[in-house]
Protein backbone atom coordinates (compact mmCIF):
# COMPACT_ATOMS: atom_id res chain seq x y z
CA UNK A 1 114.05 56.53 144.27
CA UNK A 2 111.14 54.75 144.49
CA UNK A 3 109.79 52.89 148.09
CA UNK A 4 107.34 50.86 147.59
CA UNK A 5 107.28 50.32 151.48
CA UNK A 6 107.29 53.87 152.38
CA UNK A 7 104.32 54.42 154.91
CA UNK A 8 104.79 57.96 156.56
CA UNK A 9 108.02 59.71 156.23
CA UNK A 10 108.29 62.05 159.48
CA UNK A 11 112.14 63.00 159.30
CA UNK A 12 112.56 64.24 163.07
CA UNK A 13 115.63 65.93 164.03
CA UNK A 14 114.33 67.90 166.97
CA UNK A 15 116.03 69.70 169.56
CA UNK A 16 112.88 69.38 172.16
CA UNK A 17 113.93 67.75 175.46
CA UNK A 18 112.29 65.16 176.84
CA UNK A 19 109.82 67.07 178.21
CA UNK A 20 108.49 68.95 174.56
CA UNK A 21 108.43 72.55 175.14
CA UNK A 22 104.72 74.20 175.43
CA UNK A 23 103.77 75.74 172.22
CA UNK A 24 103.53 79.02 172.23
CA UNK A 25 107.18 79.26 173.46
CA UNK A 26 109.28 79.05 170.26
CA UNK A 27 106.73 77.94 167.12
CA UNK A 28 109.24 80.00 164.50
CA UNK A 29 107.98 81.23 162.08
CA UNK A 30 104.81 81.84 163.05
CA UNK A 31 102.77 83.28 160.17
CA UNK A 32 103.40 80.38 157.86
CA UNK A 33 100.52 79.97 155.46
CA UNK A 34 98.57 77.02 156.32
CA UNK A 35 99.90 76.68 160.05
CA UNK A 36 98.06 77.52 163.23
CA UNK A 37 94.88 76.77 161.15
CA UNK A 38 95.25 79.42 158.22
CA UNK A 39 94.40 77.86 155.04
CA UNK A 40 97.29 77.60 152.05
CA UNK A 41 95.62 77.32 148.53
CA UNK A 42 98.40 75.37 146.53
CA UNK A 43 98.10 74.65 142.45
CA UNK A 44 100.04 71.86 141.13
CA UNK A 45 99.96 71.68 137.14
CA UNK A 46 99.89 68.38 135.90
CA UNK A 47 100.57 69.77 132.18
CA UNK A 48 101.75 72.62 130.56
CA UNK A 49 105.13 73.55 129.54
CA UNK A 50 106.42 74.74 133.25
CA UNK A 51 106.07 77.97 132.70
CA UNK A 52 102.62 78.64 133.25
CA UNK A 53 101.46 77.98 129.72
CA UNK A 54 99.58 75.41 128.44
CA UNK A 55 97.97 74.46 131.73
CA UNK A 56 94.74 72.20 131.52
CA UNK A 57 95.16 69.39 134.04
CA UNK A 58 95.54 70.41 137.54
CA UNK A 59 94.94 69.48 141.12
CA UNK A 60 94.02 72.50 144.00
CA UNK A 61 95.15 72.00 147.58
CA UNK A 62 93.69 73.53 149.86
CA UNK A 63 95.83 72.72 152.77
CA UNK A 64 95.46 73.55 156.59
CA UNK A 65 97.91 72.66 159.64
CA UNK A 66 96.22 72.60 163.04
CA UNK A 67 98.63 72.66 166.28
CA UNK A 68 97.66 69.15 167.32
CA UNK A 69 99.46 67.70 164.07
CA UNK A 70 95.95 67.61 162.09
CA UNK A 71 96.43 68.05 158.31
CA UNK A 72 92.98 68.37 156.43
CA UNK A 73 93.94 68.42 152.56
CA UNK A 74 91.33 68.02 150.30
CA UNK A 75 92.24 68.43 147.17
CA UNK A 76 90.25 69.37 143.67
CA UNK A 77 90.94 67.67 140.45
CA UNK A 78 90.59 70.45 137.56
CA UNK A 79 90.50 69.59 133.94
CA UNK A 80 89.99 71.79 130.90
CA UNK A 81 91.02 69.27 128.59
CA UNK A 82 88.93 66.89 126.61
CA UNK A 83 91.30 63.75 127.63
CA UNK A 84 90.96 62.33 131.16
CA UNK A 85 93.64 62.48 133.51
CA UNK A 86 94.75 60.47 136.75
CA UNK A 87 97.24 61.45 139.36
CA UNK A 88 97.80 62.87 143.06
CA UNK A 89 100.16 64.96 144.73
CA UNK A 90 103.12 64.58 146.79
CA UNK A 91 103.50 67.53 150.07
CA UNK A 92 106.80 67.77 151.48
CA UNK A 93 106.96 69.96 154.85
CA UNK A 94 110.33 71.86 155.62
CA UNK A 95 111.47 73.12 159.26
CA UNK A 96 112.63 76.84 158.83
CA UNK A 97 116.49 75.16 157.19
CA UNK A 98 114.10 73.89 154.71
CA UNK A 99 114.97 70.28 155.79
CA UNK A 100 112.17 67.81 155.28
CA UNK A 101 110.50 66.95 158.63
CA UNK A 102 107.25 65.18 156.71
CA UNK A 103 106.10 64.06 153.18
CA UNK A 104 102.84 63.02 152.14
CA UNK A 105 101.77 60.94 148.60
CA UNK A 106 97.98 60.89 147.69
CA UNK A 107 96.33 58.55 145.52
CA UNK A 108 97.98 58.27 142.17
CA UNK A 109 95.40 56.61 140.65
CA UNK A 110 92.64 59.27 141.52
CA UNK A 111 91.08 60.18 138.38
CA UNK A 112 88.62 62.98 136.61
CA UNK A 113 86.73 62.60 133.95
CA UNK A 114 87.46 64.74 129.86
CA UNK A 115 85.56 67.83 129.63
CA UNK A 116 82.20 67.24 127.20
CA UNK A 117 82.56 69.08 123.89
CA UNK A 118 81.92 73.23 124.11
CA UNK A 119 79.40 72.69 120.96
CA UNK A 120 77.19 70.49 123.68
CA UNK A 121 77.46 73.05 125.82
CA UNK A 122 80.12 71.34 127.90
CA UNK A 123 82.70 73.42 130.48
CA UNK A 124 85.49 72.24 133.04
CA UNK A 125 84.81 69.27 134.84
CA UNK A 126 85.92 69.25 138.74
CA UNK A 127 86.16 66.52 141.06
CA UNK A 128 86.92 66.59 144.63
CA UNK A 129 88.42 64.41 146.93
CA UNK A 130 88.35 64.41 150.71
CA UNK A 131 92.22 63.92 151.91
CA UNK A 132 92.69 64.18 156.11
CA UNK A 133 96.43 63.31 157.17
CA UNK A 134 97.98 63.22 161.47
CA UNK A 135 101.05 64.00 161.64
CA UNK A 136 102.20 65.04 165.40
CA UNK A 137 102.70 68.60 167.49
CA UNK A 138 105.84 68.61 167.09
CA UNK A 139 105.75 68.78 163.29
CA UNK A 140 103.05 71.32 163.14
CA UNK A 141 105.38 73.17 165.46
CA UNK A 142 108.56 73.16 162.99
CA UNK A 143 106.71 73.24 160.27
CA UNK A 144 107.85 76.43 157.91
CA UNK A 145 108.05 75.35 154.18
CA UNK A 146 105.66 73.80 151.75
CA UNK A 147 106.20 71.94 148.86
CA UNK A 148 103.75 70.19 146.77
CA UNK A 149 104.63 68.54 143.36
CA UNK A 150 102.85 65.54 141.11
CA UNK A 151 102.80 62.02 141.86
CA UNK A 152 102.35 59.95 139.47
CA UNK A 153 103.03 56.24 140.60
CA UNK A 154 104.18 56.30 144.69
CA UNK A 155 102.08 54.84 146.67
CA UNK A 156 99.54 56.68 148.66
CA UNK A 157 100.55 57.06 152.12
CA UNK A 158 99.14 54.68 155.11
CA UNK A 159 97.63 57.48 156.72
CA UNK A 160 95.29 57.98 153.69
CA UNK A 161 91.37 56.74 154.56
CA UNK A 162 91.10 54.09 152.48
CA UNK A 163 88.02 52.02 153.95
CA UNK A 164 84.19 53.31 152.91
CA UNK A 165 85.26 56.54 151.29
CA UNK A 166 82.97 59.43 151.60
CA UNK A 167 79.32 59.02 150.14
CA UNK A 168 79.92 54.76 149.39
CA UNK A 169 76.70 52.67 149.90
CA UNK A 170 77.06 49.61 151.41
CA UNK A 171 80.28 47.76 151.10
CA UNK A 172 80.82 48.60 147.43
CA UNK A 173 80.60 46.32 143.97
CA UNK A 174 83.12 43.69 144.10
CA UNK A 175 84.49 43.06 141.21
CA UNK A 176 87.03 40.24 140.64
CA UNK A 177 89.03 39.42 137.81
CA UNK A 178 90.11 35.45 137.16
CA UNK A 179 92.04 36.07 133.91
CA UNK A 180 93.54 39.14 132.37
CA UNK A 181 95.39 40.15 128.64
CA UNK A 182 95.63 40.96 125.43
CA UNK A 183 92.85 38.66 124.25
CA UNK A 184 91.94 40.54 120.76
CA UNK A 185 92.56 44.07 119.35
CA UNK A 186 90.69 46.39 121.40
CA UNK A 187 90.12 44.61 124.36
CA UNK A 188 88.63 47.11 126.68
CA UNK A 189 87.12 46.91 130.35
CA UNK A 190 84.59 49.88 130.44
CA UNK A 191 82.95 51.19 134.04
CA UNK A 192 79.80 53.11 133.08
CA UNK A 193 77.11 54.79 135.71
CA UNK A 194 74.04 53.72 133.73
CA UNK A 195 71.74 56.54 135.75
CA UNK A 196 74.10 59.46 134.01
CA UNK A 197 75.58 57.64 131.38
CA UNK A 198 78.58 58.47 131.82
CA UNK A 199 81.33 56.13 130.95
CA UNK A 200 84.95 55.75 130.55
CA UNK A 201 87.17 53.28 128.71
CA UNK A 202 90.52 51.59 129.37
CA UNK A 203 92.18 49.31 126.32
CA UNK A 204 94.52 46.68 127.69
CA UNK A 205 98.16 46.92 126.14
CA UNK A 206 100.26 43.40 124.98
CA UNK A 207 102.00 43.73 128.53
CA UNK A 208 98.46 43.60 130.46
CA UNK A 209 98.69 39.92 131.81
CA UNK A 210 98.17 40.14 135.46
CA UNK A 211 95.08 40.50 136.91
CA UNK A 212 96.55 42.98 139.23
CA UNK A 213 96.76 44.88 135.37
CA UNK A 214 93.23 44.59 135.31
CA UNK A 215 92.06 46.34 138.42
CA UNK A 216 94.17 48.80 137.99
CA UNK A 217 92.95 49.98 134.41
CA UNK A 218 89.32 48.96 136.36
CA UNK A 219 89.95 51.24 138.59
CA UNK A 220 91.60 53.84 136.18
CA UNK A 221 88.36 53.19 134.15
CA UNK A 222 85.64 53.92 137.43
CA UNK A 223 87.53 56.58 138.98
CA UNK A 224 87.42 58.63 136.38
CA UNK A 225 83.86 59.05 135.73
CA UNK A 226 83.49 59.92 139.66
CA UNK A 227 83.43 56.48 141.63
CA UNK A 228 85.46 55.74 144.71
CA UNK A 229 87.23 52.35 144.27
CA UNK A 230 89.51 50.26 146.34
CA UNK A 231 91.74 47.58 144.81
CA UNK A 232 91.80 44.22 146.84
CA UNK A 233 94.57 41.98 144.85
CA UNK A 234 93.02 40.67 142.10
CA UNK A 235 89.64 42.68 142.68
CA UNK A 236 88.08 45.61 142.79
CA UNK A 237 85.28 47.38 144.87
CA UNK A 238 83.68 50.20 143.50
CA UNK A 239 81.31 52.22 145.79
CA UNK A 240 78.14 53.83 144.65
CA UNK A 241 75.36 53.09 142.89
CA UNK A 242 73.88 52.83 138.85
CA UNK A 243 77.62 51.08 138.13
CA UNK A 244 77.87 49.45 135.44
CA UNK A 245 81.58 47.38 134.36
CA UNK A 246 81.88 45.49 130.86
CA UNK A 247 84.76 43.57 128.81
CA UNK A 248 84.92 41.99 125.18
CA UNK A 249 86.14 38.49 126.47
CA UNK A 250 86.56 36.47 129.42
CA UNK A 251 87.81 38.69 132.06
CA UNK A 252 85.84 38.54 134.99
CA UNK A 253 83.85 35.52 137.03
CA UNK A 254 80.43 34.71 136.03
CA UNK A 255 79.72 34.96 139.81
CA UNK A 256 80.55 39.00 139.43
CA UNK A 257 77.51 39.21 137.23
């Protein structure tokens, strides 16, 4: 069920006393891949038919649990397909009865750009995001199953950085939209970085009348040719430089420009 308030889910039902037991006492199972600062190298397919087949859209997790309740996550988005894709993953951590003591959503709305064409020369595009999580001891202590399946639309978790993402400059474009819909057939907002010329499209639907609509295809839109972007209500701020953001109509403030 979807829980749109759902910040950090950290199911305790420990049997520590008050006084938490000193790891190294009873940390069972102990060679748990990704615990005790082992790394765990998890696929999740994002297409395919389930079975393995089919498989070009996929995000890599390379996931780590330190003792102190560090999680460093960073995950790369892998696509062999000519058609963009945006998503994120959701981790679920089991004790040892494989009852969930903490789940983790990433940004849904991360996105990677199509592959170019093979004539052009053009091979799998990657594109990797930095992901650090803190959970506590006591979970890294318990902690004895991994799970890790797609999200789609939950919202990313709290404990998610959010402000200045790796690499920004500045304090980001701000882009802020005063109107948004279906104003003519093929009404697009584009976000292009004019230095690689790389660009990517998002056509606004009949049900597209929000302005919250708009950032989000914005961001859709920037994401996906490599930008970081943070939606603030009815705007947008995209970090990095060479950005470039269009529409046929008017979408946007003149004061954006």
């Amino acid at each position: 069920m979807k829980n749109n308030g759902l910040k950090l889910a950290v199911l305790l039902t420990l049997a520590f006393p008050a006084a938490h037991r000193a790891f190294g006492q009873d940390c069972s199972p102990a060679q748990v891949p990704g615990k005790h600062g082992t790394r765990n190298i998890y696929r999740v397919p994002l297409n395919g038919d389930g079975h393995g087949h089919g498989i070009s859209h996929s995000i890599w997790v390379d996931f780590t649990m330190f003792d102190d309740g560090r999680i460093e996550a960073p995950l790369k988005y892998d696509n062999d397909s000519k058609e963009p894709f945006c998503g994120g993953v959701h981790i679920r951590l089991g004790a040892i009865n494989n009852n969930a003591i903490a789940e983790f959503y990433s940004d849904p709305h991360q996105c990677v750009a199509g592959r170019p064409l093979i004539s052009t020369g053009g091979g799998p595009v990657e594109r990797h995001v930095k992901w650090s999580l803190q959970t506590t001891s006591e979970v890294a202590c318990r902690y004895a199953h991994l799970y890790i399946v797609p999200n789609y639309d939950h919202p990313a978790t709290a404990a998610t950085p959010m402000s200045n993402p790796q690499g920004a400059s500045g304090h980001g474009m701000l882009v802020t939209f005063q109107s948004c819909g279906y104003q003519a057939a093929g009404l697009k907002v584009v976000c292009a970085n004019t230095a690689t010329g790389m660009s990517n499209a998002r056509l606004l639907g009949v049900n597209d009348t929000s302005t919250g609509a708009c950032v989000n295809l914005l961001f859709q839109a920037c994401s996906a040719i490599g930008y970081n972007c943070r939606s603030e209500g009815s705007s947008l701020r995209i970090y990095g430089s060479h950005i470039n953001v269009t529409a046929s109509g008017p979408v946007f403030t003149e004061k954006d420009f």
